[in-house]
C-alpha atoms as a PDB file:
ATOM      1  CA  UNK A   1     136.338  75.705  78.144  1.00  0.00           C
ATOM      2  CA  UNK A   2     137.456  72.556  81.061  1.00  0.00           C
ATOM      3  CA  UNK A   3     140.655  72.061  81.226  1.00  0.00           C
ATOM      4  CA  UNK A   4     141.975  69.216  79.129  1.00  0.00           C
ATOM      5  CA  UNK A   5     142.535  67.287  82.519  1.00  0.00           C
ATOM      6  CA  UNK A   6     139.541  68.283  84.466  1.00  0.00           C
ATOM      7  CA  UNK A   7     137.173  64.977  85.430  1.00  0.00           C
ATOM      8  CA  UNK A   8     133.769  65.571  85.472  1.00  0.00           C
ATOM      9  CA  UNK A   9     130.986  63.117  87.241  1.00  0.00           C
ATOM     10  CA  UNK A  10     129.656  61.028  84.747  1.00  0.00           C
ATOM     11  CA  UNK A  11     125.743  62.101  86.106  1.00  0.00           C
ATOM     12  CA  UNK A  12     125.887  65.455  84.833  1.00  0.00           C
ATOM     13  CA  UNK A  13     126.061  63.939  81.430  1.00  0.00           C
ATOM     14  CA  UNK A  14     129.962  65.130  80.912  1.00  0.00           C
ATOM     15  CA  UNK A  15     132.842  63.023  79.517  1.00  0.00           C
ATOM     16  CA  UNK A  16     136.367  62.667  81.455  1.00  0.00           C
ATOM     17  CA  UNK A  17     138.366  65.441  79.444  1.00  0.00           C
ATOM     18  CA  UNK A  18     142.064  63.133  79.655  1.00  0.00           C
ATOM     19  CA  UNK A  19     144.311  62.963  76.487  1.00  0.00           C
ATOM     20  CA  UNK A  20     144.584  59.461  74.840  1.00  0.00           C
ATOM     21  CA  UNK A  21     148.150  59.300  76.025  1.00  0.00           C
ATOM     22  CA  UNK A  22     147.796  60.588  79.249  1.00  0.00           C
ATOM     23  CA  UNK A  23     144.693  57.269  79.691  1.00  0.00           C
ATOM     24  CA  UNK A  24     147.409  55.019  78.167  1.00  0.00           C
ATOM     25  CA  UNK A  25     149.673  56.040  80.779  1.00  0.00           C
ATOM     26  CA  UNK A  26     147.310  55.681  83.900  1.00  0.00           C
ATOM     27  CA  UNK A  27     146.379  52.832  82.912  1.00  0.00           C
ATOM     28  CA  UNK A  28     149.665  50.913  82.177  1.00  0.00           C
ATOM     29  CA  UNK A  29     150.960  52.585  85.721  1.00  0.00           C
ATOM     30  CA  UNK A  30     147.684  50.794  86.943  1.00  0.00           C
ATOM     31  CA  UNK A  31     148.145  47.362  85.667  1.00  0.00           C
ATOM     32  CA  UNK A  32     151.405  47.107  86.512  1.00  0.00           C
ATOM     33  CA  UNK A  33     151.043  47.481  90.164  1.00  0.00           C
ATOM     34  CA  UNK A  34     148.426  45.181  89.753  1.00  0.00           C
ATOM     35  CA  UNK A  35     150.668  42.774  88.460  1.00  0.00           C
ATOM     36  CA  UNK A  36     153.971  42.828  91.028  1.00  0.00           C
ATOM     37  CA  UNK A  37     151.229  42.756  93.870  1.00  0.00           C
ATOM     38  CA  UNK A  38     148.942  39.818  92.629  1.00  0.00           C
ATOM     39  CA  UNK A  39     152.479  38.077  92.048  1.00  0.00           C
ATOM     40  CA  UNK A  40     154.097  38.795  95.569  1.00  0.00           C
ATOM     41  CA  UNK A  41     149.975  37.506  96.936  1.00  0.00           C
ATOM     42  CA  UNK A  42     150.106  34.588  94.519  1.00  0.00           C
ATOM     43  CA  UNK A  43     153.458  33.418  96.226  1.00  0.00           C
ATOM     44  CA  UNK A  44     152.485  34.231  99.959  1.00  0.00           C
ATOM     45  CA  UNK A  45     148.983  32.764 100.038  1.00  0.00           C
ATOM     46  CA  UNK A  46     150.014  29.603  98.050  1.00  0.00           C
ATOM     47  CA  UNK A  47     152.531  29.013 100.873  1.00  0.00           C
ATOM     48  CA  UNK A  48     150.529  29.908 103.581  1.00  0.00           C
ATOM     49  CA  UNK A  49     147.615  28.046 102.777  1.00  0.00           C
ATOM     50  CA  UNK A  50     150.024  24.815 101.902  1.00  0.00           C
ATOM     51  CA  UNK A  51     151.618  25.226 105.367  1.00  0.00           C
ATOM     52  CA  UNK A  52     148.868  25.923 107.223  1.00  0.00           C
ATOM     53  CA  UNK A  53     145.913  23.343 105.536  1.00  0.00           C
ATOM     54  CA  UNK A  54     143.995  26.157 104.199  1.00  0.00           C
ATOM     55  CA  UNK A  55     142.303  25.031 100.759  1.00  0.00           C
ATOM     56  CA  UNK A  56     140.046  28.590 100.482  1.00  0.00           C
ATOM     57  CA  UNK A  57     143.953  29.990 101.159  1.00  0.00           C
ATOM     58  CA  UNK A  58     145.296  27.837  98.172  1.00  0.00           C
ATOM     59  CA  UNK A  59     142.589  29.009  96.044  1.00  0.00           C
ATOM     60  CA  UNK A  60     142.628  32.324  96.837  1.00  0.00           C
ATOM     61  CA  UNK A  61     146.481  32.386  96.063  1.00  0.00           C
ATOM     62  CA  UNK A  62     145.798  30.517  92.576  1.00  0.00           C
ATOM     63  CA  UNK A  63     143.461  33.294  91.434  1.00  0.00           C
ATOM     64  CA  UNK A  64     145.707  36.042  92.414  1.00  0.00           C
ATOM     65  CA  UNK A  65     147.841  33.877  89.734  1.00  0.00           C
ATOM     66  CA  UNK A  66     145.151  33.944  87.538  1.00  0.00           C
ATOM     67  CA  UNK A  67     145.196  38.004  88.136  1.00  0.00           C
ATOM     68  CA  UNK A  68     148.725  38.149  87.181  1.00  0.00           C
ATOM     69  CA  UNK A  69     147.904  36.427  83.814  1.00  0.00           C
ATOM     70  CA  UNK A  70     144.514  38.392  83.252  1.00  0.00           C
ATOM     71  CA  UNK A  71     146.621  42.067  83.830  1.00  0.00           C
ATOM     72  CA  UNK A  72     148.644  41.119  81.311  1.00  0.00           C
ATOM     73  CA  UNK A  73     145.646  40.559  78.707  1.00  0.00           C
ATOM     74  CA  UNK A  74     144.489  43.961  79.775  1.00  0.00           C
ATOM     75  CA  UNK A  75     147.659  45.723  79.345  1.00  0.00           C
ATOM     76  CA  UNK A  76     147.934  44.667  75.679  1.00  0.00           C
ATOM     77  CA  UNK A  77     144.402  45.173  75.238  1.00  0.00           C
ATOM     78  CA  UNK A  78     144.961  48.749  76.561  1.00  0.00           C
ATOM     79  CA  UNK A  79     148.081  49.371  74.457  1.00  0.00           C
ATOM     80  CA  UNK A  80     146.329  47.926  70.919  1.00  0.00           C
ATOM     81  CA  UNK A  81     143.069  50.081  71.618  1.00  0.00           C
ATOM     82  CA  UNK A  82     145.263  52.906  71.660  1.00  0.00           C
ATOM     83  CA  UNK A  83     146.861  53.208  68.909  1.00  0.00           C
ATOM     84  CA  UNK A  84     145.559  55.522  66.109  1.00  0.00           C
ATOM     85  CA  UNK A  85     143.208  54.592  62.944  1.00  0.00           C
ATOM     86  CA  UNK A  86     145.460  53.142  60.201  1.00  0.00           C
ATOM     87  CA  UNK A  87     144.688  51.629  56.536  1.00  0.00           C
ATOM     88  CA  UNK A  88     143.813  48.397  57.678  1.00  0.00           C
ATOM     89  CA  UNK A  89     141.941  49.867  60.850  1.00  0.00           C
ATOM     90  CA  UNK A  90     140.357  53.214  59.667  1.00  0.00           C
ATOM     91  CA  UNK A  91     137.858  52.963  62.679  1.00  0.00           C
ATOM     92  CA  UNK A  92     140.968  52.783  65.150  1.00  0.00           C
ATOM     93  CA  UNK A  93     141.898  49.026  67.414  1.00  0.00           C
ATOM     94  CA  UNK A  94     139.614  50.330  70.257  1.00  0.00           C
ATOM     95  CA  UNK A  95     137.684  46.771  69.471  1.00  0.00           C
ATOM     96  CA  UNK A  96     140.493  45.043  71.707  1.00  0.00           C
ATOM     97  CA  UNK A  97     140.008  46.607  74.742  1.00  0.00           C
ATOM     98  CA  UNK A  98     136.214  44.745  75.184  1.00  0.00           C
ATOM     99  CA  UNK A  99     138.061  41.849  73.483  1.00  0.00           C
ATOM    100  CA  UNK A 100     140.815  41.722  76.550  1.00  0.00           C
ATOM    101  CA  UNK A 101     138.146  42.643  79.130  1.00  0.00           C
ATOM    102  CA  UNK A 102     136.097  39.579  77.305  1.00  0.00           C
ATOM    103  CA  UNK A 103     139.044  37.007  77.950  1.00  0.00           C
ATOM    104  CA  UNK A 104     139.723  38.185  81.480  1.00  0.00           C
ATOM    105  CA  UNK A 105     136.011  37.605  82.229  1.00  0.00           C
ATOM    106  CA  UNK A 106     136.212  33.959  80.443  1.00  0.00           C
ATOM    107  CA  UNK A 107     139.519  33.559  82.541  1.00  0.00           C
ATOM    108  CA  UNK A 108     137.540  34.224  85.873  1.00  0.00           C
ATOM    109  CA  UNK A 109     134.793  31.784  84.487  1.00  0.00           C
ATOM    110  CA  UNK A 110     137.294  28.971  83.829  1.00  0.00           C
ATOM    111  CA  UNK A 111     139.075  29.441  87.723  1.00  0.00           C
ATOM    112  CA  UNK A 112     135.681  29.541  89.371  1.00  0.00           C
ATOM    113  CA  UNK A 113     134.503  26.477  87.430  1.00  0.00           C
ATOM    114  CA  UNK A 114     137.863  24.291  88.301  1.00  0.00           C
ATOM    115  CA  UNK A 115     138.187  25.283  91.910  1.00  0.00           C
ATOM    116  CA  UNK A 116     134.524  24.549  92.784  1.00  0.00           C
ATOM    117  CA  UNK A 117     135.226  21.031  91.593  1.00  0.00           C
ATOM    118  CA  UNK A 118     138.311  20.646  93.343  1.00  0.00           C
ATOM    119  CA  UNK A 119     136.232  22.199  96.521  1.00  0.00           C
ATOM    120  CA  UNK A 120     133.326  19.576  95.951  1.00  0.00           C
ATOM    121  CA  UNK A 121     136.248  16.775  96.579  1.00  0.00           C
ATOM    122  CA  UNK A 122     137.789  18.349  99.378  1.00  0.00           C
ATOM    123  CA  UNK A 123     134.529  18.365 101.383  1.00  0.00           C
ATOM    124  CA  UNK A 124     134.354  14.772 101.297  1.00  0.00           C
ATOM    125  CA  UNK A 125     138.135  14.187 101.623  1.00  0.00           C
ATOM    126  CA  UNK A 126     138.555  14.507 105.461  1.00  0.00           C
ATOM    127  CA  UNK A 127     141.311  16.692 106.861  1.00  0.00           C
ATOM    128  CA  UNK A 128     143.183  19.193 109.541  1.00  0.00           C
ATOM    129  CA  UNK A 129     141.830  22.567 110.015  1.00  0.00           C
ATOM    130  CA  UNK A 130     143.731  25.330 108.843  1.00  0.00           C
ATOM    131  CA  UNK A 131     146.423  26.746 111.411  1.00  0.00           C
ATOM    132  CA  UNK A 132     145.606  30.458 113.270  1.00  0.00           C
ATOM    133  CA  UNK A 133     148.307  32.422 111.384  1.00  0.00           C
ATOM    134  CA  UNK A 134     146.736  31.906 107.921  1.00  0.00           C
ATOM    135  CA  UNK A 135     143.775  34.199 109.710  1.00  0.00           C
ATOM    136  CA  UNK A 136     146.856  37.071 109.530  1.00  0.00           C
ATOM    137  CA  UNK A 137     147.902  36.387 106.183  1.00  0.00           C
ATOM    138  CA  UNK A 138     144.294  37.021 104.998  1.00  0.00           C
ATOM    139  CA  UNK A 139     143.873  40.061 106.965  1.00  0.00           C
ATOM    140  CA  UNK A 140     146.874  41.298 105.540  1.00  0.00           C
ATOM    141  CA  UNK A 141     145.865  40.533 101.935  1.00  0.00           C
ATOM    142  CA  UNK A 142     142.054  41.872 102.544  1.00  0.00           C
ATOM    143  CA  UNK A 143     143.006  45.174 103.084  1.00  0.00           C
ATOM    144  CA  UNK A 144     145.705  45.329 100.176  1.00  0.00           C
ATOM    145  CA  UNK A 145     143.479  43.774  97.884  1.00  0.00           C
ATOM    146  CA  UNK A 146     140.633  46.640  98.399  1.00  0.00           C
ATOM    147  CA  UNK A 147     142.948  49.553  97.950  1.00  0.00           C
ATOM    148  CA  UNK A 148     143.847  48.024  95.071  1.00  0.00           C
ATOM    149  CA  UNK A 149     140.669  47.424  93.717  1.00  0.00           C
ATOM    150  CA  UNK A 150     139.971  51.574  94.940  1.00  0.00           C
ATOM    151  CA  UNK A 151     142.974  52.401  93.179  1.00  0.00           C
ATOM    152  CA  UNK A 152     142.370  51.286  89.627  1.00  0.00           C
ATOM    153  CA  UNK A 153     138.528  51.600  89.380  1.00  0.00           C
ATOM    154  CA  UNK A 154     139.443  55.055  90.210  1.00  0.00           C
ATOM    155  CA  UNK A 155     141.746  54.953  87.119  1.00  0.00           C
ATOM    156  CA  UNK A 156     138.992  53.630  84.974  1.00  0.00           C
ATOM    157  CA  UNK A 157     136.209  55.458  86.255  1.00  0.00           C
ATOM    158  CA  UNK A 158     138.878  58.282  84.868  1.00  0.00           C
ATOM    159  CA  UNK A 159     139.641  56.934  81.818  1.00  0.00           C
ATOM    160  CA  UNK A 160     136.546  55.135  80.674  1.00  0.00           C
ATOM    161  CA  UNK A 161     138.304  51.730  80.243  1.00  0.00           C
ATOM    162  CA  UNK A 162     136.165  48.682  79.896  1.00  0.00           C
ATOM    163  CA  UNK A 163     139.087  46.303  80.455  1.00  0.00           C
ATOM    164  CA  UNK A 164     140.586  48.283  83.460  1.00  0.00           C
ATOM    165  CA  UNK A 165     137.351  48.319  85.062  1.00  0.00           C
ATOM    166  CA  UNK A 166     137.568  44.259  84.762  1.00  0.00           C
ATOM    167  CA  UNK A 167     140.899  44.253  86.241  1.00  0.00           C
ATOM    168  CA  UNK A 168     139.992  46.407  88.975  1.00  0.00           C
ATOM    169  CA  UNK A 169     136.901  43.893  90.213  1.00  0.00           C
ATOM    170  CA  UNK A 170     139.425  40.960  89.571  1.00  0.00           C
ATOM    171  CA  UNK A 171     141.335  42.514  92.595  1.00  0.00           C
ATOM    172  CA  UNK A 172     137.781  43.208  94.648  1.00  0.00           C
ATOM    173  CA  UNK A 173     136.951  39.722  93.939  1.00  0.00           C
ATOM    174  CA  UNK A 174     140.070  38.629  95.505  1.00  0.00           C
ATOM    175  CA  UNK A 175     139.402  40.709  98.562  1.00  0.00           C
ATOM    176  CA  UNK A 176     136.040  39.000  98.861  1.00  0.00           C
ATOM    177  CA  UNK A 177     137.390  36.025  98.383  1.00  0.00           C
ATOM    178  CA  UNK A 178     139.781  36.176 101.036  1.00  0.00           C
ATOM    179  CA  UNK A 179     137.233  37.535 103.661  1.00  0.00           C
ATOM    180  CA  UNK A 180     135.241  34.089 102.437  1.00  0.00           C
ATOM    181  CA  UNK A 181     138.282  32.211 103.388  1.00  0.00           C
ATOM    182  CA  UNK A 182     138.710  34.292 107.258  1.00  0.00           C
ATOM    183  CA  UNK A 183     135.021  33.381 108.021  1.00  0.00           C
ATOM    184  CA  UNK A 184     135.812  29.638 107.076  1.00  0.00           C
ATOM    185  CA  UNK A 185     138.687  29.616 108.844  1.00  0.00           C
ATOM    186  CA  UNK A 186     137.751  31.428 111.888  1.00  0.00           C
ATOM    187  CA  UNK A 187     134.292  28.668 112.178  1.00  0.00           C
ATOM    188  CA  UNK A 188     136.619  25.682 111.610  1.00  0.00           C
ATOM    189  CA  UNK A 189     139.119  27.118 114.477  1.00  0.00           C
ATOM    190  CA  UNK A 190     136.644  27.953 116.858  1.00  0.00           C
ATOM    191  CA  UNK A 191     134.378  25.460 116.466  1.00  0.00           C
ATOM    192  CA  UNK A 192     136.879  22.508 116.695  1.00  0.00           C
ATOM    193  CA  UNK A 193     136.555  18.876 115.633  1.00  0.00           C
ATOM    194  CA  UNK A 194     134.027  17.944 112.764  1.00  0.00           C
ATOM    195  CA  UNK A 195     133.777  21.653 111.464  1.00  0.00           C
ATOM    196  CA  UNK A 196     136.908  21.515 109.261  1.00  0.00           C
ATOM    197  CA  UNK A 197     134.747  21.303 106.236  1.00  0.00           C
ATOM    198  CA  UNK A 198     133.704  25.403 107.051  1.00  0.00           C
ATOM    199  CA  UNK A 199     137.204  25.926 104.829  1.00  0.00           C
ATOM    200  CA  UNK A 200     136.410  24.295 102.043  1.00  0.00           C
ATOM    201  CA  UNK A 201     132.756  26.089 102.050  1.00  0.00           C
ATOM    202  CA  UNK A 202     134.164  29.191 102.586  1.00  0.00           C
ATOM    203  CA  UNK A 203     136.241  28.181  99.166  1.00  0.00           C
ATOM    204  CA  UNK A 204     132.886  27.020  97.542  1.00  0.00           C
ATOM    205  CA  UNK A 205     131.379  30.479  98.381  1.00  0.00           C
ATOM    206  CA  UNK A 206     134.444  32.280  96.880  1.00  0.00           C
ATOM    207  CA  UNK A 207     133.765  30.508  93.756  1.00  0.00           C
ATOM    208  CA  UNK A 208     130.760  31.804  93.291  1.00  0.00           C
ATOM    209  CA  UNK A 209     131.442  35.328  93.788  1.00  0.00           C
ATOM    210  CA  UNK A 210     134.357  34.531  91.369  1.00  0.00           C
ATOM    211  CA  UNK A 211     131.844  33.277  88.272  1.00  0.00           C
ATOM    212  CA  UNK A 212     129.744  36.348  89.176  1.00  0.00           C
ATOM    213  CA  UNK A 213     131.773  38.980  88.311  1.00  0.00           C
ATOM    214  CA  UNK A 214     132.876  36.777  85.460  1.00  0.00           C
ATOM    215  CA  UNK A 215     129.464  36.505  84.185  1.00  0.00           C
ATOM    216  CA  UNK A 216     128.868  40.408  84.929  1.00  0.00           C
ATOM    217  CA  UNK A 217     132.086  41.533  82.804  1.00  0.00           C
ATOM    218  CA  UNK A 218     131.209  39.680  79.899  1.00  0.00           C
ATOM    219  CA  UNK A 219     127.834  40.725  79.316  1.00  0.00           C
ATOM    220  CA  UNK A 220     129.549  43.677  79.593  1.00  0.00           C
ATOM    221  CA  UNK A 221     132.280  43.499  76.790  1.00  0.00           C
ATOM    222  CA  UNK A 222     129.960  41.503  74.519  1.00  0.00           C
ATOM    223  CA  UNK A 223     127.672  44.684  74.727  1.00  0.00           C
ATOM    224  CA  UNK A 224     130.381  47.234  73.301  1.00  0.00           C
ATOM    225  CA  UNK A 225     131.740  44.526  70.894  1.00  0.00           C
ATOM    226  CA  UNK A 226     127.936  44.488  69.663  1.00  0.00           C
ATOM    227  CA  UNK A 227     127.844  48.363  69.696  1.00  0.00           C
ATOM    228  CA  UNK A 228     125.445  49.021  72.635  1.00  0.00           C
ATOM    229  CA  UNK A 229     124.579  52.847  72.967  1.00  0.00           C
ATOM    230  CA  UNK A 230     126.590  54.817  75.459  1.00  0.00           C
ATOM    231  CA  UNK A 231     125.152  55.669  78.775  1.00  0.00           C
ATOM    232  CA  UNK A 232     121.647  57.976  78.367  1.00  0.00           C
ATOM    233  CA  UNK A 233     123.418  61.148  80.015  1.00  0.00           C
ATOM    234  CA  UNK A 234     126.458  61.347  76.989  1.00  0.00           C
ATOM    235  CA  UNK A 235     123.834  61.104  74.470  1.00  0.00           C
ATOM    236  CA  UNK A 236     121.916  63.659  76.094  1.00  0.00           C
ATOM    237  CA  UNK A 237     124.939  66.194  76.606  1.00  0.00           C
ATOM    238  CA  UNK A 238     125.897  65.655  72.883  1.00  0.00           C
ATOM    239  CA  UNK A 239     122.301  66.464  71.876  1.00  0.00           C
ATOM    240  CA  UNK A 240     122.599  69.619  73.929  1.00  0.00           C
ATOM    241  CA  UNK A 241     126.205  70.280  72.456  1.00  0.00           C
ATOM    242  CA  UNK A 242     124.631  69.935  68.842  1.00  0.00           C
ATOM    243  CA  UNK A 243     121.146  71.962  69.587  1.00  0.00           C
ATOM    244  CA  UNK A 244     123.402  75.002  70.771  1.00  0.00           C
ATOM    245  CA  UNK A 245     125.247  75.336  67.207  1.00  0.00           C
ATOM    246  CA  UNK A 246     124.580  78.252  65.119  1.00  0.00           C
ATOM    247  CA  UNK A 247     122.374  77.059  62.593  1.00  0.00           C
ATOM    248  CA  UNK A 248     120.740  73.629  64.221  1.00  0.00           C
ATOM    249  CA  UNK A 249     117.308  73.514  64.150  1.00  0.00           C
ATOM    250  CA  UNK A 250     116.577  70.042  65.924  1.00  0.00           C
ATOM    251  CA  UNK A 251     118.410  67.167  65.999  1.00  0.00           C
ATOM    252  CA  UNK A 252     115.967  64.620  64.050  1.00  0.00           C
ATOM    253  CA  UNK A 253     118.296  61.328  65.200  1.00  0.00           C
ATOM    254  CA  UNK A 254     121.705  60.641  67.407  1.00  0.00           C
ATOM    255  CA  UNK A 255     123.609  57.242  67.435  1.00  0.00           C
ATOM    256  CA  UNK A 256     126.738  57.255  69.840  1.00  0.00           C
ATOM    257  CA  UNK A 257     128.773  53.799  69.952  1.00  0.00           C
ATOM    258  CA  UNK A 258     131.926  53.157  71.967  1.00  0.00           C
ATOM    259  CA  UNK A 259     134.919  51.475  70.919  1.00  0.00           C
ATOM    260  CA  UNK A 260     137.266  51.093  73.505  1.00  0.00           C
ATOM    261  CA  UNK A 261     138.227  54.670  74.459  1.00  0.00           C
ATOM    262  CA  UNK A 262     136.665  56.495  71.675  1.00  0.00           C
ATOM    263  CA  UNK A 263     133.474  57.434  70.503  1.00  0.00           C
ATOM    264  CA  UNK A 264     132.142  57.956  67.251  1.00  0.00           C
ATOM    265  CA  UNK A 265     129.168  59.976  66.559  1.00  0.00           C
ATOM    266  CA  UNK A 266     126.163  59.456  64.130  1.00  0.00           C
ATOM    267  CA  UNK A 267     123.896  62.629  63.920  1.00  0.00           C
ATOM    268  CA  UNK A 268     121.698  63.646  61.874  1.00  0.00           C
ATOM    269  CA  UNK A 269     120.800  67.644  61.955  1.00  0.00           C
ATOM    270  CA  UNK A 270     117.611  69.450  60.610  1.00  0.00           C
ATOM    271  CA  UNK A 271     118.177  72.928  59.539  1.00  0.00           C
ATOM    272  CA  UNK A 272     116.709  75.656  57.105  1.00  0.00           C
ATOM    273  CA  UNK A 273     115.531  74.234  53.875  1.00  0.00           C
ATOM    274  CA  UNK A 274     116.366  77.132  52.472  1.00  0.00           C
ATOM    275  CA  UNK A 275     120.038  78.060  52.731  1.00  0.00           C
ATOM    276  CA  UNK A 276     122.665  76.611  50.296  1.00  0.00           C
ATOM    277  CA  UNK A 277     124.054  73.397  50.592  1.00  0.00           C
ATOM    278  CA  UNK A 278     127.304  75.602  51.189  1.00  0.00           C
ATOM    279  CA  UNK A 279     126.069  76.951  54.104  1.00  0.00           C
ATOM    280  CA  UNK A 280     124.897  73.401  55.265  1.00  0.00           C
ATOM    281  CA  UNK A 281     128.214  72.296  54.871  1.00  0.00           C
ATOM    282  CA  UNK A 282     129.487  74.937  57.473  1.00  0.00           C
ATOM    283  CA  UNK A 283     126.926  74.077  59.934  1.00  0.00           C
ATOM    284  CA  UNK A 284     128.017  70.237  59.551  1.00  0.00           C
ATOM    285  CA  UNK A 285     131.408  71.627  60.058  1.00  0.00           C
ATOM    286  CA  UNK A 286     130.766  73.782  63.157  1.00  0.00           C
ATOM    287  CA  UNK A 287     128.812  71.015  64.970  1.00  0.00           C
ATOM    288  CA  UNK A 288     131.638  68.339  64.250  1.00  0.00           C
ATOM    289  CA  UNK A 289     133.985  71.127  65.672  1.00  0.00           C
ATOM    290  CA  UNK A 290     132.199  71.705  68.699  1.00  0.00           C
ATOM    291  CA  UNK A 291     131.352  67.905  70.009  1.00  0.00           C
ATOM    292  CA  UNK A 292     135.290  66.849  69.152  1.00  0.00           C
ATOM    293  CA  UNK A 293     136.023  70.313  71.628  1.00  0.00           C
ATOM    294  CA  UNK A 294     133.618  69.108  74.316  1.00  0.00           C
ATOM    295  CA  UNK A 295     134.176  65.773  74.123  1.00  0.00           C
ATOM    296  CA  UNK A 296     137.823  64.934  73.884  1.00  0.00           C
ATOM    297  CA  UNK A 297     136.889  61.053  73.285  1.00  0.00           C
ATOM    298  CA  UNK A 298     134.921  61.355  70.153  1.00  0.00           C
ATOM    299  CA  UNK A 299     137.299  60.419  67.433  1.00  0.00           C
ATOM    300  CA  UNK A 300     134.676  60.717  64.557  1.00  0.00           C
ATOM    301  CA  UNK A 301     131.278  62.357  63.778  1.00  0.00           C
ATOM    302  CA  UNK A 302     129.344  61.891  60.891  1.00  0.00           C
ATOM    303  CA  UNK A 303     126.915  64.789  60.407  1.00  0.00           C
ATOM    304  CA  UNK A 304     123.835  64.092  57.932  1.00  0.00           C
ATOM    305  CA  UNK A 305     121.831  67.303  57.417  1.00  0.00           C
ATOM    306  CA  UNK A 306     118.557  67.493  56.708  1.00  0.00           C
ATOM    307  CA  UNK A 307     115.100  70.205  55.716  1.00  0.00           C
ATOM    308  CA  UNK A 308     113.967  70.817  58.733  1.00  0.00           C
ATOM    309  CA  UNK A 309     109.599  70.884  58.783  1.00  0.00           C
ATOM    310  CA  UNK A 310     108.850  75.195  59.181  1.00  0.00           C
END
């Protein structure tokens, strides 16, 4: 059997095999250096870009603000969707992990909406180009901004987190935003008098990438809050997990839905008409034992058994 903290490439049809705990704890360790580096970003663009006429450097420092607000939403969405099934919440909270990753997309829709407009009037509003050094503050912030993105899509690549994974392209978006706001910069500087609009474009252009990944994280979260199948390789390898019980026939039907980190299971198994509906029972029992060891992530299965055609 994998070890319980093995990781195994989601193409061969394998689940990570990570405690619940040890997810919650990667991903809080994520988030949180998310959040002290968007804040100490925020601070240092906002001033830069102020002190050195940047607009596309003032933007880019209010979304790493916005960052620092949107970690926070997934942190408590992470926390709430793992805690265990109650009485009021037999199916488990894992509903508020799409939920956070939902507001942090609507988040990144608002910012991209606002700063286009403000963009729109800077472009006619005429003004100094940006000074050189802001061209070293973005360089700086490019290449922290990318390692963090690296770093926590690693962490929810790992731990199968729908909100992380948000987080993480927050921080990539940032990155890209910032390279926007070098290439407008860099035009304006070189290319002198009457190209100090290139800034503000650059800005424009960040937007866009901005509503983007806003856009593509929603659709995202709105398909697990609507209980879209899992990815065609899990279904596949929990067919295959099912098929090799003693006693399984076929497997006449298979719905897999995730909710947050978990998974829960709806199978329905065709065996010999003939045996007892004791020995049924045992099969039913054997398969839910096997997919819960393969599959550390599947908090429920609900077997339905069923004649199979001889």
């Amino acid at each position: 059997m994998p070890n319980n903290t093995s990781s195994k490439k989601k193409s061969s049809g394998q689940v990570t095999k990570i405690s619940k705990s040890a997810r919650l704890k990667l991903g809080m360790r994520s988030v949180l250096i998310g959040i002290l580096t968007n804040m100490f970003l925020a601070v240092t663009k906002i001033i830069s870009g102020v002190l050195g006429n940047s607009y596309a450097l003032v933007t880019d420092g209010i979304e790493s603000g916005l960052d620092v607000f949107s970690s926070i939403v997934v942190l408590s969405g992470i926390k709430i969707a793992s805690k265990p099934p109650d009485h009021s919440h037999p199916f488990g909270h894992g509903k508020a992990e799409p939920l956070a990753a939902m507001a942090v997309s609507m988040a990144l829709l608002g910012a991209a909406a606002g700063m286009a407009i403000q963009c729109a009037r800077e472009l006619q509003t005429p003004h100094h180009a940006p000074e050189p050094f802001t061209l070293i503050t973005l360089i700086v912030v490019i290449l922290i901004k990318e390692g963090l993105f690296r770093m926590v899509n690693r962490a929810s690549e790992e731990i199968e987190s729908l909100s992380l994974q948000a987080d993480a392209w927050h921080h990539r978006s940032d990155a890209l935003t910032s390279a926007a706001a070098f290439i407008g910069i860099s035009v304006s500087l070189i290319a002198g008098e009457g190209y100090e609009g290139a800034d503000d474009i650059a800005a424009l252009f960040a937007c866009g990438i901005i509503a983007i990944n806003g856009a593509r994280i929603l659709r995202t979260s709105v398909a697990e809050i609507m209980d879209a199948t899992v990815p065609e390789e899990t279904e596949s390898k929990i067919r295959s997990v099912a098929r090799s019980v003693q006693g399984t026939i076929e497997i006449e039907k298979c719905r897999v839905r995730k909710s947050g980190f978990d998974i829960f299971v709806e199978i329905h198994v065709e065996v010999d008409g003939r045996i007892s509906v004791q020995e049924g029972h045992e099969i039913a029992h054997r398969l839910k034992f096997a997919l819960k060891e393969q599959f550390i992530n599947i908090l429920d299965v609900t077997v339905h058994i069923e004649p199979a055609s001889l």
